[in-house]
N, C-alpha and C. Protein backbone atom coordinates (compact mmCIF):
# COMPACT_ATOMS: atom_id res chain seq x y z
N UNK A 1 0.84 -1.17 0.00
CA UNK A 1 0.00 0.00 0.00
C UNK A 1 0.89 1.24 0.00
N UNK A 2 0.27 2.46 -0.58
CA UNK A 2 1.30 3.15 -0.55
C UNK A 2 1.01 4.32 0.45
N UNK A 3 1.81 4.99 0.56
CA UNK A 3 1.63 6.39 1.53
C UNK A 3 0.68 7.20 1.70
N UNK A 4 0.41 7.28 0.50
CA UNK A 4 -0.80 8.55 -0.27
C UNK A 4 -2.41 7.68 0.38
N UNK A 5 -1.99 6.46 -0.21
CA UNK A 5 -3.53 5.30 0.53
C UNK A 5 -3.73 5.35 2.00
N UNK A 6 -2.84 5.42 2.60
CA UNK A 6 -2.46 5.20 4.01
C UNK A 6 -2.84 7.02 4.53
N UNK A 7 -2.35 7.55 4.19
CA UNK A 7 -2.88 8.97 4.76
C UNK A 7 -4.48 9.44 4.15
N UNK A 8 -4.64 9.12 3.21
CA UNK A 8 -5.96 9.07 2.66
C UNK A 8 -7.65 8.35 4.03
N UNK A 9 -6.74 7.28 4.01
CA UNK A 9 -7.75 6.52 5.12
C UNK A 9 -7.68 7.00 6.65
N UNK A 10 -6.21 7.66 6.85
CA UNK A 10 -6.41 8.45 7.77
C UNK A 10 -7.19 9.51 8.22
N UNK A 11 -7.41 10.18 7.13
CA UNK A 11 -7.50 11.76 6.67
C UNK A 11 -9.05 11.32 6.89
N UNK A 12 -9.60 9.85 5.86
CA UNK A 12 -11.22 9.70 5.96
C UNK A 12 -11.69 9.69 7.69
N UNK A 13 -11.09 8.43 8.07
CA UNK A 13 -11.50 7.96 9.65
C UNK A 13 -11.23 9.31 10.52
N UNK A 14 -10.30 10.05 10.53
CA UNK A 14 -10.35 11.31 11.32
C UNK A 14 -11.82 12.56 11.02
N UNK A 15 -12.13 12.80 9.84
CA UNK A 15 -13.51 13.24 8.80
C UNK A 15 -14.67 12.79 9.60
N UNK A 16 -14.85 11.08 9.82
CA UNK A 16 -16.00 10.46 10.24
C UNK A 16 -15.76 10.53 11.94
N UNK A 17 -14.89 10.32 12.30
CA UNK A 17 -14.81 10.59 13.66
C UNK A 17 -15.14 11.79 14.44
N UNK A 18 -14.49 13.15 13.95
CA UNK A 18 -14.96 14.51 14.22
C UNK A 18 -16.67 14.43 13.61
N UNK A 19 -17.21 14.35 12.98
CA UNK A 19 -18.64 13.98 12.71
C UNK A 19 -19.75 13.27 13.87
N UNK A 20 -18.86 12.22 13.71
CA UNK A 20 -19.43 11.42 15.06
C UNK A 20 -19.36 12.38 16.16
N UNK A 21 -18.21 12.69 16.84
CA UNK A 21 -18.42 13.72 17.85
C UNK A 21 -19.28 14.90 17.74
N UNK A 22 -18.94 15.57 16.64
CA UNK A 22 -20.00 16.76 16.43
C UNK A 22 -21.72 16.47 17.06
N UNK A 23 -22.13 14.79 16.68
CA UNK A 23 -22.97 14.64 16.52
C UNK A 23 -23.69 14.32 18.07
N UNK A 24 -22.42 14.06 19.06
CA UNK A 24 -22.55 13.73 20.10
C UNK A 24 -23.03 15.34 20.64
N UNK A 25 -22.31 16.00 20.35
CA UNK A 25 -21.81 17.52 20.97
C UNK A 25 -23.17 18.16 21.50
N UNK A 26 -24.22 17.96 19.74
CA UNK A 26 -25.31 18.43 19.57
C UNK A 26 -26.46 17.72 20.16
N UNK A 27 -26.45 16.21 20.63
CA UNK A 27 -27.13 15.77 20.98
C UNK A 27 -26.93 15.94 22.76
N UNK A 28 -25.89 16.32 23.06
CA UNK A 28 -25.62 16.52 24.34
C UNK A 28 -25.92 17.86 25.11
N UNK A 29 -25.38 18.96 24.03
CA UNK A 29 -26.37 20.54 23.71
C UNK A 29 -28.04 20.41 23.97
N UNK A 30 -28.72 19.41 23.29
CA UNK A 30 -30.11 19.40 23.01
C UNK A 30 -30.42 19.07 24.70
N UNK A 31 -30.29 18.02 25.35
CA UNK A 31 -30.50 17.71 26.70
C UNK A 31 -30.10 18.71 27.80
N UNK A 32 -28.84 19.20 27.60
CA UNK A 32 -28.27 20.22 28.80
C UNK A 32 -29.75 21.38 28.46
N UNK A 33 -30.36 21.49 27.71
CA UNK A 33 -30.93 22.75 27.35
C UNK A 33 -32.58 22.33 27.98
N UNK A 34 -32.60 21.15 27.90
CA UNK A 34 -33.90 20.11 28.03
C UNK A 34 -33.78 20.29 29.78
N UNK A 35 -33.04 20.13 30.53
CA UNK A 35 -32.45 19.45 31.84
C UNK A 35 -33.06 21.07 32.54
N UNK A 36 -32.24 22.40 32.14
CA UNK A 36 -32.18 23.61 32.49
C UNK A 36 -33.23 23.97 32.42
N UNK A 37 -34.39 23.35 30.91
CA UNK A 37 -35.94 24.32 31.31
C UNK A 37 -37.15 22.99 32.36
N UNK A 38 -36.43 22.05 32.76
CA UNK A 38 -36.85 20.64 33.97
C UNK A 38 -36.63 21.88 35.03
N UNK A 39 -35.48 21.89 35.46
CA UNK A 39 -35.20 22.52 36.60
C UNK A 39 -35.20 23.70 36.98
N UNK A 40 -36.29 24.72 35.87
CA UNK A 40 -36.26 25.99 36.22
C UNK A 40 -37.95 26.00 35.91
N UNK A 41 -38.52 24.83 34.95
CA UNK A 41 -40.03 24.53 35.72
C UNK A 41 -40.43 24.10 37.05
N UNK A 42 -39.50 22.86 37.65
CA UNK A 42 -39.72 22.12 39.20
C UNK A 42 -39.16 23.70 40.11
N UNK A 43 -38.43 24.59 39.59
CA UNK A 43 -38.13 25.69 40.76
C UNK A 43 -39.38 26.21 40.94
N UNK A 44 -39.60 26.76 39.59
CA UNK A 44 -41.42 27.52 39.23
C UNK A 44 -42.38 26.82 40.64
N UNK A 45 -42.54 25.88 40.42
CA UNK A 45 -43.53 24.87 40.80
C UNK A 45 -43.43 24.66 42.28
N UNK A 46 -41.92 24.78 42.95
CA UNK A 46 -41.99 24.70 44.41
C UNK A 46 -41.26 26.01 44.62
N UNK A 47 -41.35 26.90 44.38
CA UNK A 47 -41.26 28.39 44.66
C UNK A 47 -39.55 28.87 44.91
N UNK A 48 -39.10 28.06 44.24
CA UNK A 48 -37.40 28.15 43.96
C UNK A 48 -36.95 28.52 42.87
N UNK A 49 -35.55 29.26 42.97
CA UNK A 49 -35.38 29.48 41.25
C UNK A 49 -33.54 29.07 41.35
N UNK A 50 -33.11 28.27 40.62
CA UNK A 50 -31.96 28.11 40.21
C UNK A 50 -31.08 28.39 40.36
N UNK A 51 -30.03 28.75 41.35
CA UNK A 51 -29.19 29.73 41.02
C UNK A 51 -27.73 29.46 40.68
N UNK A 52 -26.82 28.14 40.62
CA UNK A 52 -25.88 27.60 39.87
C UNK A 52 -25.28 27.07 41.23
N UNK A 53 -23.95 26.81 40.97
CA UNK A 53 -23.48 26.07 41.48
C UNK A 53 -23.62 26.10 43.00
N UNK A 54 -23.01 25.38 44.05
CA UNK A 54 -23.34 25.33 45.77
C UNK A 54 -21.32 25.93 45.55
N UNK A 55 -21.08 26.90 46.23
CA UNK A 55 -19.88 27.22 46.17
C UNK A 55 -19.28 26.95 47.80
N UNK A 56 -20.08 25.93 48.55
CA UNK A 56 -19.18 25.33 50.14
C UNK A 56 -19.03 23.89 49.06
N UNK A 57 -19.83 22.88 48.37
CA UNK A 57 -19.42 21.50 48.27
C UNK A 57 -19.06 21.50 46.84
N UNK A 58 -19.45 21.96 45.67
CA UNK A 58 -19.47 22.77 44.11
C UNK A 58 -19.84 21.07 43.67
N UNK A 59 -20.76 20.56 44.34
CA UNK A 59 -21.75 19.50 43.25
C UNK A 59 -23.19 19.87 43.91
N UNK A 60 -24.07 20.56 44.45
CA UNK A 60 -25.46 20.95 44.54
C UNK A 60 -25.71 21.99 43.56
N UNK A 61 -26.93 21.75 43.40
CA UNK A 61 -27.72 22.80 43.36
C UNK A 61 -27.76 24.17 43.95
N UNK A 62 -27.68 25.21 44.24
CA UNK A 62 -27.76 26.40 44.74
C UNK A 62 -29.32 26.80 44.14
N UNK A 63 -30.40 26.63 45.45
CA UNK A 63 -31.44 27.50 44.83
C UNK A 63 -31.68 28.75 46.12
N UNK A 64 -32.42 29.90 45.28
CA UNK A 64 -32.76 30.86 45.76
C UNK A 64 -34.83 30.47 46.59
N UNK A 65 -34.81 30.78 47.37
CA UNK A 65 -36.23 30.34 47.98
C UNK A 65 -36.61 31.71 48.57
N UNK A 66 -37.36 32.80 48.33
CA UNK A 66 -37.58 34.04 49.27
C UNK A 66 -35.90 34.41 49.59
N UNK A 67 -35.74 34.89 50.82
CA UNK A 67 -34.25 35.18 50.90
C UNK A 67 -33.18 34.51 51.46
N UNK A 68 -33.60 33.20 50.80
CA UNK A 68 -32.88 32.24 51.72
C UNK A 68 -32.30 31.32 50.22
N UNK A 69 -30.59 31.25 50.61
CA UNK A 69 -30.17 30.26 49.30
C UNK A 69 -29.64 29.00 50.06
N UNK A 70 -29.94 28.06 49.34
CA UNK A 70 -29.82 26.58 49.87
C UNK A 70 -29.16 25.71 48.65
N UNK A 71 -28.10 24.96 49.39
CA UNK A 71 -27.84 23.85 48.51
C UNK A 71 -28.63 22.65 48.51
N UNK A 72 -28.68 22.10 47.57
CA UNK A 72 -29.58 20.96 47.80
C UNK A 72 -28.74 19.41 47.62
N UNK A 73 -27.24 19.29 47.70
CA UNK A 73 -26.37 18.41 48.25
C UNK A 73 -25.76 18.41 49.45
N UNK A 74 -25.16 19.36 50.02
CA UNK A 74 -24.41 19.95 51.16
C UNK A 74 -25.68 20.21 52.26
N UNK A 75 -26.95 21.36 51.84
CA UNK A 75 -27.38 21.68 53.21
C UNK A 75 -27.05 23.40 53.33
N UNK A 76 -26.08 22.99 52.44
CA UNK A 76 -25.43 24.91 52.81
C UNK A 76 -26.63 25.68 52.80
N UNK A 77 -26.65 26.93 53.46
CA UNK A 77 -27.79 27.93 53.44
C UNK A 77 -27.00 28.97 53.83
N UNK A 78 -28.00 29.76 53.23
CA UNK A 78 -26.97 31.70 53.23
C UNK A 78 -28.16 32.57 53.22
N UNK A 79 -28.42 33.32 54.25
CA UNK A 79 -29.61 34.30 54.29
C UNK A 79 -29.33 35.73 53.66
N UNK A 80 -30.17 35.77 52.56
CA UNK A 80 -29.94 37.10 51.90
C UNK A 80 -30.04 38.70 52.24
């Protein structure tokens, strides 16, 4: 086989691979976006609103409730 064949099939499988990922990227985009309007309806709904990360454990939730922010892994709470 020669060089030119050999970088050729490289050149393809690298083409289909970035594709494949792209395809992941967008399907992973579509859910994060799906997940964010879940959890900013269930805030709606029990009188909480979102507010990003828990910055004492940084894997909760941080929601805002009246003037009170709460993590919802840790426990943390911070009166506004």
């Amino acid at each position: 086989m020669t060089t030119e064949r050999i970088r050729g099939r490289t050149a393809r499988r690298r083409v289909n691979r970035m594709r494949e990922l792209e395809g992941r990227v967008e399907r992973l985009e579509e859910e994060l976006r799906w997940l964010r309007r879940a959890v900013e309806a269930n805030g709606e709904r029990v009188g909480a609103k979102a507010v990003g990360r828990c910055p004492n454990c940084g894997e909760g939730l941080l929601s805002a409730s009246g003037s009170e922010l709460r993590c919802s892994s840790c426990g943390y709470a911070k009166f506004l």
